[in-house]
Protein backbone atom coordinates (compact mmCIF):
# COMPACT_ATOMS: atom_id res chain seq x y z
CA UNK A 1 -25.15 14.93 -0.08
CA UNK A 2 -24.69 11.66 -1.48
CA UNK A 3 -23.13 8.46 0.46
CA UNK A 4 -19.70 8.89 -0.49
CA UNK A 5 -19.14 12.41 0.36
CA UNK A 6 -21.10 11.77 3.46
CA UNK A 7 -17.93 9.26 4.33
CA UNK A 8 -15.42 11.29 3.26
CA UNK A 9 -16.49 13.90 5.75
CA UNK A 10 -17.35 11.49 8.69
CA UNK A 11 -13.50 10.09 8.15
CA UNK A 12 -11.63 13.84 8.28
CA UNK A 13 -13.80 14.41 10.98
CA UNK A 14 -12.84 11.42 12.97
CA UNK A 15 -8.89 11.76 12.12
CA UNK A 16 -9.08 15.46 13.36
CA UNK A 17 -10.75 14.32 16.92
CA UNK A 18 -7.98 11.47 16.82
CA UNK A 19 -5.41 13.92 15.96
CA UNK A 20 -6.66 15.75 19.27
CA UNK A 21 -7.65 13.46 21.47
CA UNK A 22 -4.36 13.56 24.08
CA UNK A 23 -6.07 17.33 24.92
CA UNK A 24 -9.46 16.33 25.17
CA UNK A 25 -9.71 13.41 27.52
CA UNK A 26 -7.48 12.19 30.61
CA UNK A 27 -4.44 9.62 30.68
CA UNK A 28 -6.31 6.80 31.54
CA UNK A 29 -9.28 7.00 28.73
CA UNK A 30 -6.32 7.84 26.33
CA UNK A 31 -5.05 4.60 27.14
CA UNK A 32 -8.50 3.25 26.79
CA UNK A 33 -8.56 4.50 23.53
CA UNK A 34 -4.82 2.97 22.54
CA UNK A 35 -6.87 -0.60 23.52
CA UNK A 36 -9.60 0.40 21.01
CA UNK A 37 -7.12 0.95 18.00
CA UNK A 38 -4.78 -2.28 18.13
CA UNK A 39 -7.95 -4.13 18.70
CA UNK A 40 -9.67 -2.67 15.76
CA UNK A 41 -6.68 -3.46 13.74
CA UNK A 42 -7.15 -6.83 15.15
CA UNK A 43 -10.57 -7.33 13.97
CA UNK A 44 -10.17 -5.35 10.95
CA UNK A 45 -7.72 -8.40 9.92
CA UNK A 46 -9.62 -10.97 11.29
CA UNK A 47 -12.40 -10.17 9.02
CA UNK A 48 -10.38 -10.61 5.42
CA UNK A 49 -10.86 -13.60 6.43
CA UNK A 50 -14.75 -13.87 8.08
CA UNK A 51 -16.52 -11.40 6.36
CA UNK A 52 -14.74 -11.16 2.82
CA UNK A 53 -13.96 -14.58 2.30
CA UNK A 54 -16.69 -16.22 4.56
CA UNK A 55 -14.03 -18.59 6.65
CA UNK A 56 -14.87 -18.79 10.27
CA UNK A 57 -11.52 -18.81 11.95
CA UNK A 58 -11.19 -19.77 15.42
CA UNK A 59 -7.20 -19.44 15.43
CA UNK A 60 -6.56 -16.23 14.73
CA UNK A 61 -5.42 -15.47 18.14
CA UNK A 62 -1.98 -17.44 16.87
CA UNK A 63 -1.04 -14.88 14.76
CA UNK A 64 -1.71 -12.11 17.30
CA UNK A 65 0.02 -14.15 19.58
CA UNK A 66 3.04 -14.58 17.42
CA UNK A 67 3.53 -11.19 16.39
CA UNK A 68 3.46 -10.36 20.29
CA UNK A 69 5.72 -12.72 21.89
CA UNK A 70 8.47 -12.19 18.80
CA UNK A 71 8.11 -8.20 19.29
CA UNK A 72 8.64 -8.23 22.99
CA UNK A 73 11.73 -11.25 22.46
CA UNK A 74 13.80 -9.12 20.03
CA UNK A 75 13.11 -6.05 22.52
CA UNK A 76 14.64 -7.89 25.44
CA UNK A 77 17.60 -10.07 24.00
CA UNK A 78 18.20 -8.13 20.79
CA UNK A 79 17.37 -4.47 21.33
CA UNK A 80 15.62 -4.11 18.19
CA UNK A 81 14.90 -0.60 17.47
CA UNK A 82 10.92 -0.23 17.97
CA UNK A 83 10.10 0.00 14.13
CA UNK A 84 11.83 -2.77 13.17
CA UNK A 85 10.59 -5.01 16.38
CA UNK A 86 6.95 -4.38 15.40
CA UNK A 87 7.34 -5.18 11.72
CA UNK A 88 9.50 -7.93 12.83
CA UNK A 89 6.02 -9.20 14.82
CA UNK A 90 4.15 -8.84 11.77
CA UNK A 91 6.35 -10.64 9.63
CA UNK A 92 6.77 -13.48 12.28
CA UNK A 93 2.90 -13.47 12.04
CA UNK A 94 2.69 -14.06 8.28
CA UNK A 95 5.36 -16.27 8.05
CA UNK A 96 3.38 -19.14 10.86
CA UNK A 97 0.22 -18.10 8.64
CA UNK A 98 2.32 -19.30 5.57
CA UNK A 99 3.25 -22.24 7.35
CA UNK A 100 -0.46 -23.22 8.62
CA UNK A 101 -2.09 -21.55 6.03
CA UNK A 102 -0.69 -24.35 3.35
CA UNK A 103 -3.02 -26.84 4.84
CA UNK A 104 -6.06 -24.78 6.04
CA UNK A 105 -6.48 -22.83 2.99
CA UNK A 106 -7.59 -26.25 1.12
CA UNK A 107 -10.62 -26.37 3.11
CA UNK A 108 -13.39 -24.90 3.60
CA UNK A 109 -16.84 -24.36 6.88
CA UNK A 110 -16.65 -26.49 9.80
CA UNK A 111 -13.36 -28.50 8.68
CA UNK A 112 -11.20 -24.82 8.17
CA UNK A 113 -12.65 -23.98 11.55
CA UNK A 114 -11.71 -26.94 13.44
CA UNK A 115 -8.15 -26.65 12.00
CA UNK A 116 -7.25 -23.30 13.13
CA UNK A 117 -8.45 -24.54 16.41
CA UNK A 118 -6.19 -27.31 16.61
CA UNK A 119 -3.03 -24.90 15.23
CA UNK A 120 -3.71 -22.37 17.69
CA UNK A 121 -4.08 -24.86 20.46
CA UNK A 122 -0.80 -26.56 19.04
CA UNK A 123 0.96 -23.09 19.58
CA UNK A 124 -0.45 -22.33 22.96
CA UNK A 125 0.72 -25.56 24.04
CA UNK A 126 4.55 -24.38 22.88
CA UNK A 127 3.97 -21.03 24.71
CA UNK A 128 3.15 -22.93 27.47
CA UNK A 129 5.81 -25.57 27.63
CA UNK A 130 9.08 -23.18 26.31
CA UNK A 131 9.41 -21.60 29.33
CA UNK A 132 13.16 -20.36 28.53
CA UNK A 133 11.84 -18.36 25.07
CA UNK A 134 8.32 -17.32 26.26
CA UNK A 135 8.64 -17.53 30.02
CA UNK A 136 5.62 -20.00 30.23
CA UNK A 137 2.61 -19.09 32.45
CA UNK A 138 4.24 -16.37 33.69
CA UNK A 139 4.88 -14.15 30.67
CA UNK A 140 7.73 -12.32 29.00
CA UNK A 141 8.42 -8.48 30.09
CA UNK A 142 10.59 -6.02 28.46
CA UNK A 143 9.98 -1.82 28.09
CA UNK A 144 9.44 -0.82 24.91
CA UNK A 145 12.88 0.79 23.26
CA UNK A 146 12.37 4.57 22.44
CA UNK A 147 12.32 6.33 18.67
CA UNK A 148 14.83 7.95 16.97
CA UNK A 149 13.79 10.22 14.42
CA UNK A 150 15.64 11.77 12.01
CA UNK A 151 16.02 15.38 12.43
CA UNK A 152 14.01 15.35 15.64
CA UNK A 153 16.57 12.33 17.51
CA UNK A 154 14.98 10.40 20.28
CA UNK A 155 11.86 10.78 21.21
CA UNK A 156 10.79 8.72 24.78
CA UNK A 157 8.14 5.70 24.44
CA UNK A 158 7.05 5.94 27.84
CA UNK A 159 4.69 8.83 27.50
CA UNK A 160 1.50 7.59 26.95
CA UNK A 161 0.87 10.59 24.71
CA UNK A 162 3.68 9.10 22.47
CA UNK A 163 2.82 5.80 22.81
CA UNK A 164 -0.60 6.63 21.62
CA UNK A 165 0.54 8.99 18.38
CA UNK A 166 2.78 6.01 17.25
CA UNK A 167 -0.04 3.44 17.69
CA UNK A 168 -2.23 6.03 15.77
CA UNK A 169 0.22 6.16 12.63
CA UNK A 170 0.53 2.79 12.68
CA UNK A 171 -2.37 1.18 13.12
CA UNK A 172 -4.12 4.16 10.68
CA UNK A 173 -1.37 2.88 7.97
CA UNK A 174 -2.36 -0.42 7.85
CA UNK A 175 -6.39 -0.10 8.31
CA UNK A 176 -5.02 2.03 5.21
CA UNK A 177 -3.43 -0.95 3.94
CA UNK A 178 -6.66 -3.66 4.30
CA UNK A 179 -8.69 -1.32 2.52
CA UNK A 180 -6.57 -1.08 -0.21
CA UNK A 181 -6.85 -5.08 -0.29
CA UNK A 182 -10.24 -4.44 -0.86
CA UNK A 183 -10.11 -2.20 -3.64
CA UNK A 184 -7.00 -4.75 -5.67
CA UNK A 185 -8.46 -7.56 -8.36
CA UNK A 186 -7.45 -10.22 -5.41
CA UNK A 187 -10.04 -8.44 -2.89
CA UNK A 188 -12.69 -8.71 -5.35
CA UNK A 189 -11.38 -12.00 -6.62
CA UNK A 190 -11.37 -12.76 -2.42
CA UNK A 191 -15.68 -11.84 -2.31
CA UNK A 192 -16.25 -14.09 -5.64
CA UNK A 193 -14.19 -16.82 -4.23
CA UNK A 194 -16.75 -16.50 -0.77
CA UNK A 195 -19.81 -16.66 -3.28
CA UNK A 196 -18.94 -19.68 -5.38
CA UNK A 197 -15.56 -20.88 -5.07
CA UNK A 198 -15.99 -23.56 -7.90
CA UNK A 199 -17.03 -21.13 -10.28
CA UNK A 200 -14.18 -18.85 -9.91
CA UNK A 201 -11.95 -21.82 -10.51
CA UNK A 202 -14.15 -22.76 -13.53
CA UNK A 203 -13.31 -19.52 -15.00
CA UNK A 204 -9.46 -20.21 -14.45
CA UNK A 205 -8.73 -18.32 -10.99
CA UNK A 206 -5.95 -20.47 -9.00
CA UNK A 207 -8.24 -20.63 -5.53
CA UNK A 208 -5.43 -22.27 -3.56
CA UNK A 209 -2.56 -19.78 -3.90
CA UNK A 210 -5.45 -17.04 -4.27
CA UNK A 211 -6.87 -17.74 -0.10
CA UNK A 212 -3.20 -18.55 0.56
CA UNK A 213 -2.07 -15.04 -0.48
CA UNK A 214 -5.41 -13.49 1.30
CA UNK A 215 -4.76 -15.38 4.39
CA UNK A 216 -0.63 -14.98 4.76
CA UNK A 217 -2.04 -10.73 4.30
CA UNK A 218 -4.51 -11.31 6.97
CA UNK A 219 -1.85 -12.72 9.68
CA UNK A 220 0.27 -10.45 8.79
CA UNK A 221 -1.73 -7.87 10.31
CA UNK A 222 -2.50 -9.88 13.20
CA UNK A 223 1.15 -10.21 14.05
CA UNK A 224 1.46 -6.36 13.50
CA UNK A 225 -1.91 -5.80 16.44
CA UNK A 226 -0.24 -8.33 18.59
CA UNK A 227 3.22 -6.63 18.31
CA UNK A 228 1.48 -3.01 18.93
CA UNK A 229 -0.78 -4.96 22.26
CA UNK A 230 2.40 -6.30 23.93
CA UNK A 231 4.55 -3.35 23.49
CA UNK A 232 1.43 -1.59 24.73
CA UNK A 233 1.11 -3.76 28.01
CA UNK A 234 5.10 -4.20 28.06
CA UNK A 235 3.96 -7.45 28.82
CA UNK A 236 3.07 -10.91 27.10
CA UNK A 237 1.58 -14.22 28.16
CA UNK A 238 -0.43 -17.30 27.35
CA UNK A 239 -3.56 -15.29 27.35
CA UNK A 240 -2.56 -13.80 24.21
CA UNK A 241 -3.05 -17.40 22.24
CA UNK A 242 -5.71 -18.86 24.12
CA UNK A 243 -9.26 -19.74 23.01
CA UNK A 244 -10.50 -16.56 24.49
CA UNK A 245 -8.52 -13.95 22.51
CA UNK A 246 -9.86 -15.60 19.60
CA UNK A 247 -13.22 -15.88 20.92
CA UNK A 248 -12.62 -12.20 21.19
CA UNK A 249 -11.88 -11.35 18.08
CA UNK A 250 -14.89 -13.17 16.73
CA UNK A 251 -17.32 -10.99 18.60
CA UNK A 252 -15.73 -7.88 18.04
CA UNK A 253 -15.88 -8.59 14.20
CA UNK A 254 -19.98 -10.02 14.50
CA UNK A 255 -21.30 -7.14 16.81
CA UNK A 256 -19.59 -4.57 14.14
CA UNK A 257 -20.90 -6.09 11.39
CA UNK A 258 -18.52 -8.38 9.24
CA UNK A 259 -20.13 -7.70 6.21
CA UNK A 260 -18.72 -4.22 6.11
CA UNK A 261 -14.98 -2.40 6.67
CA UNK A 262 -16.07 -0.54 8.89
CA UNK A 263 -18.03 -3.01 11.03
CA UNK A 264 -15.41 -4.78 12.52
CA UNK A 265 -13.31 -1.40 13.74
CA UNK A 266 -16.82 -0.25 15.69
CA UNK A 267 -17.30 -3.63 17.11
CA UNK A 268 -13.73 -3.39 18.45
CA UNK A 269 -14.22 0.12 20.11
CA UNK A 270 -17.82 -0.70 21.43
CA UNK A 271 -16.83 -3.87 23.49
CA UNK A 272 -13.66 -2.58 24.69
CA UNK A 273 -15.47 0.09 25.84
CA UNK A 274 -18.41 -1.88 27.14
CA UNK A 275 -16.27 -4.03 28.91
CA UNK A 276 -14.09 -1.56 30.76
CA UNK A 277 -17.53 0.11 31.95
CA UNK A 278 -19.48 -2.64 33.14
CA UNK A 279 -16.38 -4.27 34.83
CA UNK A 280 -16.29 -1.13 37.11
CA UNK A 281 -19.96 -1.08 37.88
CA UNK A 282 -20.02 -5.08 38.83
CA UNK A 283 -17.49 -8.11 39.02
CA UNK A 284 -20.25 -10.13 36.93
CA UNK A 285 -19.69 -7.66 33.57
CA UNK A 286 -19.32 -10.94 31.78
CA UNK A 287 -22.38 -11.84 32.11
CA UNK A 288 -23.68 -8.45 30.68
CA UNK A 289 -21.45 -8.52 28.11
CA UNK A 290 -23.01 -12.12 26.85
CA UNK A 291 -26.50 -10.48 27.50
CA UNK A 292 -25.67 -7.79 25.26
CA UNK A 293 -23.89 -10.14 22.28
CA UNK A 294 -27.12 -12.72 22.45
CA UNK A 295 -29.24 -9.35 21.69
CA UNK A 296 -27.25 -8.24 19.48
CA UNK A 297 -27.17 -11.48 17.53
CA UNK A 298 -31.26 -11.53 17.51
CA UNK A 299 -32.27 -7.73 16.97
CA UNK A 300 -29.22 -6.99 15.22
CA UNK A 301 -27.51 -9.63 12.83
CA UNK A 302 -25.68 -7.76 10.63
CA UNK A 303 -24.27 -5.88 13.47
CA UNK A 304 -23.81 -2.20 14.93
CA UNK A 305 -22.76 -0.80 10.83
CA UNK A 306 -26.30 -2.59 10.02
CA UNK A 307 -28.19 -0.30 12.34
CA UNK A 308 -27.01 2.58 10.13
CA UNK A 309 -28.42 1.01 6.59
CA UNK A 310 -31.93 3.33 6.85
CA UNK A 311 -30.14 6.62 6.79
CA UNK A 312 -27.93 5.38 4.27
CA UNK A 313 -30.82 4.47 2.04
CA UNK A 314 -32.65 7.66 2.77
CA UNK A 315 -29.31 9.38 1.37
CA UNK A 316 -29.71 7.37 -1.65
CA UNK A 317 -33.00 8.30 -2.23
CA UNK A 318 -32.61 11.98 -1.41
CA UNK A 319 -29.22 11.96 -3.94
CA UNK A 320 -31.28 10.34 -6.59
CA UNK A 321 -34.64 12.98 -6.34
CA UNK A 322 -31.81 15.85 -6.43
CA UNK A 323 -29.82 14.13 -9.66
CA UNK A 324 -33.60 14.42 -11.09
């Protein structure tokens, strides 16, 4: 069995457990598992831009942000239909990273990182001062709308078996969509620019309006997780911008690996999961948690996918002695 088919079968596996999963496990791990997907949509974003371009982003937590506060707005005052609220959330999201992304796209290591820093502090400070639009400290509630579907009519958001089907489809759609990205000329033009960026404009690549592209695609999908998080929660605050969510988002992309797809998704599930655990074991998880990342970062550097490099070489090798 060579690598690819191995993949092939580990992925209809998983989507048939997903598929599932409302019979197999109670409300509240179901819920847990909800968490899991928006965040691995998250991270799965986050790293277009950390591991396929190789630009450390420490404001990506705007664009999550964005896409939540605008989602659970047009719910409120508007009563946007849910579809159109969380694309809404995701455009909202690539629209600020078009904005910001004009002027952070031209740089590059420390000086790109230290920008989206100071943008995603700049838009935490609004979220904190607009207190009539984003209700401040306090937050911004409103119930996510239920579904009409044609043929079927309405079907009720509240049930968390719902809830969790929708997130599935969605969130499954555009993991779909990132990979895709991957596959295009601009994904592979995205890894050459991360190798040697002034070769690939030696050749005749526009770089600027290349990363601007990559990085307007890569909000995007952050608004779309932070639309899908606040719905979730029915709830949005500060906490959604602030240092920590991107902080976050960081980790969950370096203990997964970002030098893979998959890495970042794992990453996501494993600290959620990690972190719900140990926080009802002891009220000093955190600590644990940073124990775990500083090992991880030593005996593990290219993350939790890395771990699983031997077996794929030893499928290699076994394909290759078959083939002869």
């Amino acid at each position: 069995m060579n690598r690819k088919i191995l993949y092939q079968l580990i992925v209809l596996i998983v989507l048939v457990i997903l598929v599932f999963m409302p019979n197999l496990i109670s409300e509240y791990k179901l819920n847990l598992i909800i968490r899991m997907a928006i965040y691995a949509l998250f991270a799965v974003s986050y790293n277009i831009l950390f591991g396929q371009a190789g630009l450390l982003s420490f404001g990506h937590a705007a664009y999550f942000g964005m896409g939540a506060y605008t989602t659970l707005f047009l719910f409120k005052h508007v009563k946007m239909p849910l579809i159109l609220g969380i694309l809404s959330g995701g455009i909202l999201g690539g629209l600020l990273g078009l904005v910001f992304g004009i002027f952070v796209v031209r740089l590059g290591g420390v000086s790109f990182g230290l920008l989206t820093l100071a943008f995603n502090q700049f838009i935490y400070a609004i979220a904190e001062k607009w207190r009539p639009v984003t209700g401040g400290e306090d937050g911004l509630t409103a119930s996510r709308p239920d579904m009409y579907i044609p043929g079927i009519g309405e079907v009720e958001m509240f049930s968390t078996v719902h809830w969790y089907y929708f997130v599935l489809i969605t969130v499954l759609i555009s993991i779909f969509g990132c990979w895709y990205f991957t596959k295009t000329p601009l994904g592979r033009l995205n890894l050459c620019m991360r190798e040697n960026e002034e070769r690939t404009r030696f050749i005749g690549y526009n770089t600027y309006l290349s990363r601007l592209i990559i990085y307007v695609l890569s909000t995007f999908f952050a608004g779309i997780a932070g639309a899908l998080a606040s719905s979730f929660q029915e709830f949005v605050s500060t906490s959604f911008i602030n240092l920590d969510k991107s902080a976050e988002v960081l980790m969950m992309t370096f203990i997964g690996g970002g030098g893979t797809f998959v890495g970042p998704i794992l990453g996501a599930c494993f600290l959620i999961y990690i972190n719900d655990l140990l926080s009802t074991l002891t009220e000093r998880w955190a600590v644990i948690q940073g124990a775990i990342f500083i090992l991880l970062v030593l005996y593990a550097p290219r993350g939790l996918s890395g771990l699983a490099e031997p077996l794929t070489k030893i499928l290699d090798k076994t394909g290759e002695v078959q083939r002869a």
